[in-house]
PDB file of N, CA and C in Angstrom:
ATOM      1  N   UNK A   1       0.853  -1.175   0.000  1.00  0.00           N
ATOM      2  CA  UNK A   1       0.000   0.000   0.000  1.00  0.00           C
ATOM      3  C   UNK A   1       0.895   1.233   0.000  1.00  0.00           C
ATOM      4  N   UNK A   2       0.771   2.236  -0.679  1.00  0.00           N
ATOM      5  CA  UNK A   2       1.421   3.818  -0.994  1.00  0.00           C
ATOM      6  C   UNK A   2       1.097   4.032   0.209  1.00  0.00           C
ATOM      7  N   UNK A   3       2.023   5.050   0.310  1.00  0.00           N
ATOM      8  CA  UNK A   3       1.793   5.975   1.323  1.00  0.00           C
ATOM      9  C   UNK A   3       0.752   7.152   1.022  1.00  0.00           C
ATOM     10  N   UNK A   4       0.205   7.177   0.197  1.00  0.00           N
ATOM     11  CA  UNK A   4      -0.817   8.297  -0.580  1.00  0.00           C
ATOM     12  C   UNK A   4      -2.474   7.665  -0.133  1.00  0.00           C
ATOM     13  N   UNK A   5      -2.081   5.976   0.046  1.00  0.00           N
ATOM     14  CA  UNK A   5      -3.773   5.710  -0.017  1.00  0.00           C
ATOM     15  C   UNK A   5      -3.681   5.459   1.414  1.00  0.00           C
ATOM     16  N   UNK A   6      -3.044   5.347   2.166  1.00  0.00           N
ATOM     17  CA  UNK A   6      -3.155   5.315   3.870  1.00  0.00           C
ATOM     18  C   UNK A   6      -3.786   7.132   4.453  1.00  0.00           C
ATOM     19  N   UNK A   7      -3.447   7.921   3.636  1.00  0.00           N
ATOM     20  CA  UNK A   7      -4.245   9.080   4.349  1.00  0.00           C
ATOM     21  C   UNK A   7      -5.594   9.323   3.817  1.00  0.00           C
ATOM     22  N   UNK A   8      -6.002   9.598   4.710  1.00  0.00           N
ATOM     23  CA  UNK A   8      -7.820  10.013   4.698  1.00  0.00           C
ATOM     24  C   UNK A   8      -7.710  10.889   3.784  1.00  0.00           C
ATOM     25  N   UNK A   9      -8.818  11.316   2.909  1.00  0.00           N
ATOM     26  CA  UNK A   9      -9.098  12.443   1.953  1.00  0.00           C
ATOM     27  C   UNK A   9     -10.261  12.747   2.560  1.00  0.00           C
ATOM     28  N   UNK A  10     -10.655  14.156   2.303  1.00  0.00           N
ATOM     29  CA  UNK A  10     -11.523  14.719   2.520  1.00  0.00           C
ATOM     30  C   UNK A  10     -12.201  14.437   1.555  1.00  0.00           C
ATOM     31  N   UNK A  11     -14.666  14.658   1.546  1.00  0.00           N
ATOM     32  CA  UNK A  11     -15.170  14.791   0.780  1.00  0.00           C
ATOM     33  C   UNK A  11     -14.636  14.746  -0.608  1.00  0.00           C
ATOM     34  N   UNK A  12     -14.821  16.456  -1.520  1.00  0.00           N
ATOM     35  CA  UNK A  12     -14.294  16.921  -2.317  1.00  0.00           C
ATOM     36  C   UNK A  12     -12.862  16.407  -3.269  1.00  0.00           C
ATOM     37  N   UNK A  13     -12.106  16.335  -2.504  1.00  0.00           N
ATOM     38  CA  UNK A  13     -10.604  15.004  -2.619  1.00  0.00           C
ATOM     39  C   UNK A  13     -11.123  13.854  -3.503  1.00  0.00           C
ATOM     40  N   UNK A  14     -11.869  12.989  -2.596  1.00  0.00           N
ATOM     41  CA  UNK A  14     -12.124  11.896  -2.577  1.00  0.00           C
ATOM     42  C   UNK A  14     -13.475  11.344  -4.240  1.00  0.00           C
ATOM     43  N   UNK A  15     -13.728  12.371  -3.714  1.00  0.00           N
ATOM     44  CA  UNK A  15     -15.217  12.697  -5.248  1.00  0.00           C
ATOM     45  C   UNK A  15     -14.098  13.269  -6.459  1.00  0.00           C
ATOM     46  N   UNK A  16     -12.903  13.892  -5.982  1.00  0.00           N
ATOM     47  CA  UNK A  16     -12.402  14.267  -7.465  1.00  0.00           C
ATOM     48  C   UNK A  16     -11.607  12.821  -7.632  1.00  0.00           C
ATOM     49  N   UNK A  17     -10.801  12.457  -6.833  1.00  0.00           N
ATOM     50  CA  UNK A  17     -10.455  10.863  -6.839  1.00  0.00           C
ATOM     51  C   UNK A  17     -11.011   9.695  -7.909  1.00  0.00           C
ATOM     52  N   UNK A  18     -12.372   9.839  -7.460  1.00  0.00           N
ATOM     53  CA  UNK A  18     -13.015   8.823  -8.105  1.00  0.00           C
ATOM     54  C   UNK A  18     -14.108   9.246  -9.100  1.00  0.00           C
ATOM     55  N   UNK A  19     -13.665  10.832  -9.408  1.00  0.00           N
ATOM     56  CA  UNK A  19     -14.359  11.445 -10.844  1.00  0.00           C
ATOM     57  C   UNK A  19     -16.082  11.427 -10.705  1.00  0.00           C
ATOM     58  N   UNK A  20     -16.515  11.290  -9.496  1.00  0.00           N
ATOM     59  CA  UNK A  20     -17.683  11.343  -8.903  1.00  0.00           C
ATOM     60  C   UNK A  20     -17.949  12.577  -8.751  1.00  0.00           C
ATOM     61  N   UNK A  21     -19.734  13.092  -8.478  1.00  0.00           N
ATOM     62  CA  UNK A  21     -20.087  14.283  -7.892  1.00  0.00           C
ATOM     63  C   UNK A  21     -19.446  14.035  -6.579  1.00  0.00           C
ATOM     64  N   UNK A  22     -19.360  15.435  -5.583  1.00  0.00           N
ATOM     65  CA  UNK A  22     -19.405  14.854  -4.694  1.00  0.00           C
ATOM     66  C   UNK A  22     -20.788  14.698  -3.840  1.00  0.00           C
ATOM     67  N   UNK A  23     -21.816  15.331  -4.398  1.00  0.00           N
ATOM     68  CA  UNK A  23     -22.973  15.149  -3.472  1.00  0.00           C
ATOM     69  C   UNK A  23     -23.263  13.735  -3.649  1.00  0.00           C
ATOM     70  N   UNK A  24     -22.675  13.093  -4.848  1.00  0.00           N
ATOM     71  CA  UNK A  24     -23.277  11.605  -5.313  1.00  0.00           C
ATOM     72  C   UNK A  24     -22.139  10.933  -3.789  1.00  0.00           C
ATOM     73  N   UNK A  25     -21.010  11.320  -3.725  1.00  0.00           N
ATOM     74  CA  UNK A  25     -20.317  10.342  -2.414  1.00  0.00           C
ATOM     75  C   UNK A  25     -20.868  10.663  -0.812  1.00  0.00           C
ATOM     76  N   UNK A  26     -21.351  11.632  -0.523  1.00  0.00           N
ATOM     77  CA  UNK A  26     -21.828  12.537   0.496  1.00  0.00           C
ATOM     78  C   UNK A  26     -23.127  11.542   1.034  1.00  0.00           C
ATOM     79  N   UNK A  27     -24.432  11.526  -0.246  1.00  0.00           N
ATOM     80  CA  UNK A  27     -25.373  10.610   0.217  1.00  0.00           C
ATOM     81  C   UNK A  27     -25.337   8.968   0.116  1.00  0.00           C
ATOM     82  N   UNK A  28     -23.927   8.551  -0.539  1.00  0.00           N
ATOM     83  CA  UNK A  28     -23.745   7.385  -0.433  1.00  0.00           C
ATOM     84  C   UNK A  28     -23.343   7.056   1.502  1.00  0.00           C
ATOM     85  N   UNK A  29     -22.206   7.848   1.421  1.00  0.00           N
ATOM     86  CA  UNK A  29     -21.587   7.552   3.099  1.00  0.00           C
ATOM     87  C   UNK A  29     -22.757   7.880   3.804  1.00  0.00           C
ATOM     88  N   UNK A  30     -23.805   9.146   3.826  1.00  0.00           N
ATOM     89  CA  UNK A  30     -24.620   9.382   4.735  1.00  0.00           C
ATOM     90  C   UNK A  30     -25.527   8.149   4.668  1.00  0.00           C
ATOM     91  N   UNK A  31     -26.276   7.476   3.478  1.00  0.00           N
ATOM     92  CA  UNK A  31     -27.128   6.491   3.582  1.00  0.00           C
ATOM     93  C   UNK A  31     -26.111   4.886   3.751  1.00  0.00           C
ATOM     94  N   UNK A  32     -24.979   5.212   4.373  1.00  0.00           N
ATOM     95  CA  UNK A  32     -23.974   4.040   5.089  1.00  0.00           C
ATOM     96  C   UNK A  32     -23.805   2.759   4.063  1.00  0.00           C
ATOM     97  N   UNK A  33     -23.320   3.147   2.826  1.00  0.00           N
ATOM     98  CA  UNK A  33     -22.885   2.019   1.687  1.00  0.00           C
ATOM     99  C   UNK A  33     -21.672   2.489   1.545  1.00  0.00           C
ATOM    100  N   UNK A  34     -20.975   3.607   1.753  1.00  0.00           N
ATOM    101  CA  UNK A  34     -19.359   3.861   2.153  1.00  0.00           C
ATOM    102  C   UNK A  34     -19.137   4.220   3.308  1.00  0.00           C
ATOM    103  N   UNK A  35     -17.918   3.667   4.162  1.00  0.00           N
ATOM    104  CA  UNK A  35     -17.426   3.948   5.049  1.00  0.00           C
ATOM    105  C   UNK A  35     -16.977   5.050   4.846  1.00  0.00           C
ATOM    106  N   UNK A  36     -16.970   6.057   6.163  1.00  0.00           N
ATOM    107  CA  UNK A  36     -16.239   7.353   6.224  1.00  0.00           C
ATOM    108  C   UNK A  36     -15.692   7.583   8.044  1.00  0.00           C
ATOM    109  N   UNK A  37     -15.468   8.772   8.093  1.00  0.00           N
ATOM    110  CA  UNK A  37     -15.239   9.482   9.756  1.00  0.00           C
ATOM    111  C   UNK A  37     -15.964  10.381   9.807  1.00  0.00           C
ATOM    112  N   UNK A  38     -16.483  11.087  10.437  1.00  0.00           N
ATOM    113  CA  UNK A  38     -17.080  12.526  10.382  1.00  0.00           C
ATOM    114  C   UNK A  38     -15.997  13.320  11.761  1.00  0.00           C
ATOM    115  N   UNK A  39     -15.684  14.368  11.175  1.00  0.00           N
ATOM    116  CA  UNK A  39     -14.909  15.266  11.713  1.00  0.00           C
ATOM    117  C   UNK A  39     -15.525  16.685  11.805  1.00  0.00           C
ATOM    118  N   UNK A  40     -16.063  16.713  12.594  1.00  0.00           N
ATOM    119  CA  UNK A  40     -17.193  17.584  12.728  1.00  0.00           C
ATOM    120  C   UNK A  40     -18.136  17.959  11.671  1.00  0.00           C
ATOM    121  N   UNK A  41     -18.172  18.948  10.765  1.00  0.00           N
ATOM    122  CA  UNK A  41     -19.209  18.711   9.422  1.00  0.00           C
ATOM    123  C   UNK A  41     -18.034  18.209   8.521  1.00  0.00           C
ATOM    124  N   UNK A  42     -17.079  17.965   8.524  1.00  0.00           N
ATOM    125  CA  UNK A  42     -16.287  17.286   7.397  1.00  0.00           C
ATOM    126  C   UNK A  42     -16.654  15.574   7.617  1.00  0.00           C
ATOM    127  N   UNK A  43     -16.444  15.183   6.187  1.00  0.00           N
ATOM    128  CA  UNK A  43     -16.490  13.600   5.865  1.00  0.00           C
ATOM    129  C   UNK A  43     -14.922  13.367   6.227  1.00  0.00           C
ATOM    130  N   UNK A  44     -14.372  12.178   5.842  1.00  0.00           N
ATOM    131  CA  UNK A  44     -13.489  11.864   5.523  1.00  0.00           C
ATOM    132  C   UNK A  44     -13.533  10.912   5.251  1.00  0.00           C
ATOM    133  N   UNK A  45     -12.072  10.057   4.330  1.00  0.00           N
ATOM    134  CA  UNK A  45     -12.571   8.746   3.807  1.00  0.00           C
ATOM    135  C   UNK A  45     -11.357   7.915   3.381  1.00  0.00           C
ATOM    136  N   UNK A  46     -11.417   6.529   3.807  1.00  0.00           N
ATOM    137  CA  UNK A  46     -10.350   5.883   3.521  1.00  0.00           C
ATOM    138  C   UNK A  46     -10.079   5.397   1.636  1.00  0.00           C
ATOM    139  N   UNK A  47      -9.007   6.289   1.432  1.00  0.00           N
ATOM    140  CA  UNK A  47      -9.401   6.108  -0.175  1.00  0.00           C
ATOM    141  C   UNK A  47      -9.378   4.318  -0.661  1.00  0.00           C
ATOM    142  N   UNK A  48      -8.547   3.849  -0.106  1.00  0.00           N
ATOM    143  CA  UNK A  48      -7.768   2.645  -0.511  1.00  0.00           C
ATOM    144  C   UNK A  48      -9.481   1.591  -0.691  1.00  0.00           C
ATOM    145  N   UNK A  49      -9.830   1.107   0.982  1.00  0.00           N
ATOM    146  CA  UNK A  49     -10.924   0.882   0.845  1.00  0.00           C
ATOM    147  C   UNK A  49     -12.574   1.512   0.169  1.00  0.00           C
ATOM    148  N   UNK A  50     -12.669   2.688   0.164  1.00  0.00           N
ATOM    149  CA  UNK A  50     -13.827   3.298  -0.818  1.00  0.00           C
ATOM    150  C   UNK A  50     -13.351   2.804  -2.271  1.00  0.00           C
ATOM    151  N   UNK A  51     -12.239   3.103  -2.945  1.00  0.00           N
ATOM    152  CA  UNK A  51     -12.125   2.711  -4.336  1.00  0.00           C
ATOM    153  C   UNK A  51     -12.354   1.295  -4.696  1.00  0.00           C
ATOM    154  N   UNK A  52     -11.702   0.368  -3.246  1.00  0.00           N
ATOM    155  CA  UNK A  52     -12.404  -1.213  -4.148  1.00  0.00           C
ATOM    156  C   UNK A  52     -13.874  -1.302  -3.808  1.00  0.00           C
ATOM    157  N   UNK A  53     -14.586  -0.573  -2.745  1.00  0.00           N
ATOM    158  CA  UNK A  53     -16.324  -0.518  -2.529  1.00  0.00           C
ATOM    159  C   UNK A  53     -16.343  -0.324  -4.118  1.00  0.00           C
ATOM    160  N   UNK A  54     -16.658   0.932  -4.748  1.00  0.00           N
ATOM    161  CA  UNK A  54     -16.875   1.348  -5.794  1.00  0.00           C
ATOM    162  C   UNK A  54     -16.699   0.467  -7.079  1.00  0.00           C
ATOM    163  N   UNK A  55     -15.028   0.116  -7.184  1.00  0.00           N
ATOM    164  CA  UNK A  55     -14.957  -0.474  -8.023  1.00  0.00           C
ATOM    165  C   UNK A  55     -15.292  -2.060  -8.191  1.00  0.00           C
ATOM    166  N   UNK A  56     -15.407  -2.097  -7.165  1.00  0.00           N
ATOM    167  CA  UNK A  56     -16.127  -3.704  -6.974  1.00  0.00           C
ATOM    168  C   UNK A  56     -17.717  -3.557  -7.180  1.00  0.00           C
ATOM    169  N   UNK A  57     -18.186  -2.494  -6.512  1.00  0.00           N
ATOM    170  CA  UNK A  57     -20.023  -2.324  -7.308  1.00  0.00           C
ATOM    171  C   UNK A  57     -20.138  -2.187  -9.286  1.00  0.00           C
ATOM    172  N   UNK A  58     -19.300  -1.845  -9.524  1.00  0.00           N
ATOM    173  CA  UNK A  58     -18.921  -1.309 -10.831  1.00  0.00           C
ATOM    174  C   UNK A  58     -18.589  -2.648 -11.669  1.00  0.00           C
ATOM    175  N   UNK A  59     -18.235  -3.155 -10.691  1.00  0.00           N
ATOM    176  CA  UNK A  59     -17.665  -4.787 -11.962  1.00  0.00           C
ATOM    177  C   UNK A  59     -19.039  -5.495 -11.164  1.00  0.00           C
ATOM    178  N   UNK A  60     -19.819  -5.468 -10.600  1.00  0.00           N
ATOM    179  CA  UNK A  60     -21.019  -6.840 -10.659  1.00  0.00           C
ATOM    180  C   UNK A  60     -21.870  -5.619 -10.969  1.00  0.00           C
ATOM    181  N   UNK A  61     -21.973  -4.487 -11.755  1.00  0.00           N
ATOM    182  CA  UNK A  61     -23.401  -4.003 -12.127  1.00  0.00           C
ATOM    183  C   UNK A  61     -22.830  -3.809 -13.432  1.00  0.00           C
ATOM    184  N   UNK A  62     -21.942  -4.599 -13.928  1.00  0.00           N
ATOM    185  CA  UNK A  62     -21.709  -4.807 -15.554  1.00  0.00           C
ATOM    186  C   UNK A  62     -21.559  -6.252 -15.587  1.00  0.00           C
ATOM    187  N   UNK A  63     -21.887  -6.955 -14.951  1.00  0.00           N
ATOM    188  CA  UNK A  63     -21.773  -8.302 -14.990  1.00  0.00           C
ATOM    189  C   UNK A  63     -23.415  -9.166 -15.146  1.00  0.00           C
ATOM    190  N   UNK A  64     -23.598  -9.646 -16.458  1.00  0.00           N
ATOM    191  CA  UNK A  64     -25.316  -9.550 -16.681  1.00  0.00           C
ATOM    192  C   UNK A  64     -25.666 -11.139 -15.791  1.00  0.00           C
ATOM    193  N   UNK A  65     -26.862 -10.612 -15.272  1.00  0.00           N
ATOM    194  CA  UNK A  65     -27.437 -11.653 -14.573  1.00  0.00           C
ATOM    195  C   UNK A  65     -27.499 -13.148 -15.422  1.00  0.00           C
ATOM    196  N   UNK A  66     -27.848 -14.080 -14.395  1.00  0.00           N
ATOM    197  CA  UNK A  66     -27.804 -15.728 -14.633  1.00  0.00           C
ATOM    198  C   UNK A  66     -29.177 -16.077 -15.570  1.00  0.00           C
ATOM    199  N   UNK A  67     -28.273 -16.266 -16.840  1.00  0.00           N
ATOM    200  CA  UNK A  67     -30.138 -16.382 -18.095  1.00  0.00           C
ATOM    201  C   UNK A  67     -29.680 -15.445 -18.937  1.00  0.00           C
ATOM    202  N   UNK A  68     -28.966 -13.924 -19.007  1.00  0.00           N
ATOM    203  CA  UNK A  68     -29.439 -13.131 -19.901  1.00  0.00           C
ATOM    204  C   UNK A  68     -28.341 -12.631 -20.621  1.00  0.00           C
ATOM    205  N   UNK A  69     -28.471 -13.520 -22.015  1.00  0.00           N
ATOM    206  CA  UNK A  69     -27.052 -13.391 -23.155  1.00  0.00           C
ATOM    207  C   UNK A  69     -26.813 -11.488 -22.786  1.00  0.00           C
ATOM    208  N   UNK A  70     -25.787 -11.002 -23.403  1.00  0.00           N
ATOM    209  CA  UNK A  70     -25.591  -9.932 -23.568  1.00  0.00           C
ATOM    210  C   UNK A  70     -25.659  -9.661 -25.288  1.00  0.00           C
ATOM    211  N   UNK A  71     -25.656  -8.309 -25.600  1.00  0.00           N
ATOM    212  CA  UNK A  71     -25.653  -8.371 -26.679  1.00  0.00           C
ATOM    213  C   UNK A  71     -24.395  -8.249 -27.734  1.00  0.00           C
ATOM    214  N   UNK A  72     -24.694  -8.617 -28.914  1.00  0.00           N
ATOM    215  CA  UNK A  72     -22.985  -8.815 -29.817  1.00  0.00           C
ATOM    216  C   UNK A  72     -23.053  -7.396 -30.757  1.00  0.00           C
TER     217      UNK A  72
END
């Protein structure tokens, strides 16, 4: 692990990180499908773990369900 993904990013950081809004990461952590800290009104967020959340939702919601060819 870098020494870059062991520090917390803030909100904003973290949404430019992963090329996200950030209100789209804001109501993800608030409705608790990403881990964060809250530091008084600041988020914060472990990048290392949020990027495989994400990118792991991202590879099974392109992955077509059991039965349904994809198309050629």
């Amino acid at each position: 692990m870098s020494e870059e993904n062991k520090k917390p990013l803030y909100l904003g950081a973290m949404a430019r990180r992963l090329r996200v809004p950030a209100t789209w990461l804001r109501a993800e952590a608030e409705a608790g499908r990403i881990p964060h800290l809250r530091a008084g009104s600041a988020l914060l967020f472990n990048p290392e773990v949020v990027e495989r959340i994400v990118f792991d939702r991202l590879r099974e919601s392109s992955t077509p369900a059991k039965g349904v060819a994809r198309a050629k």
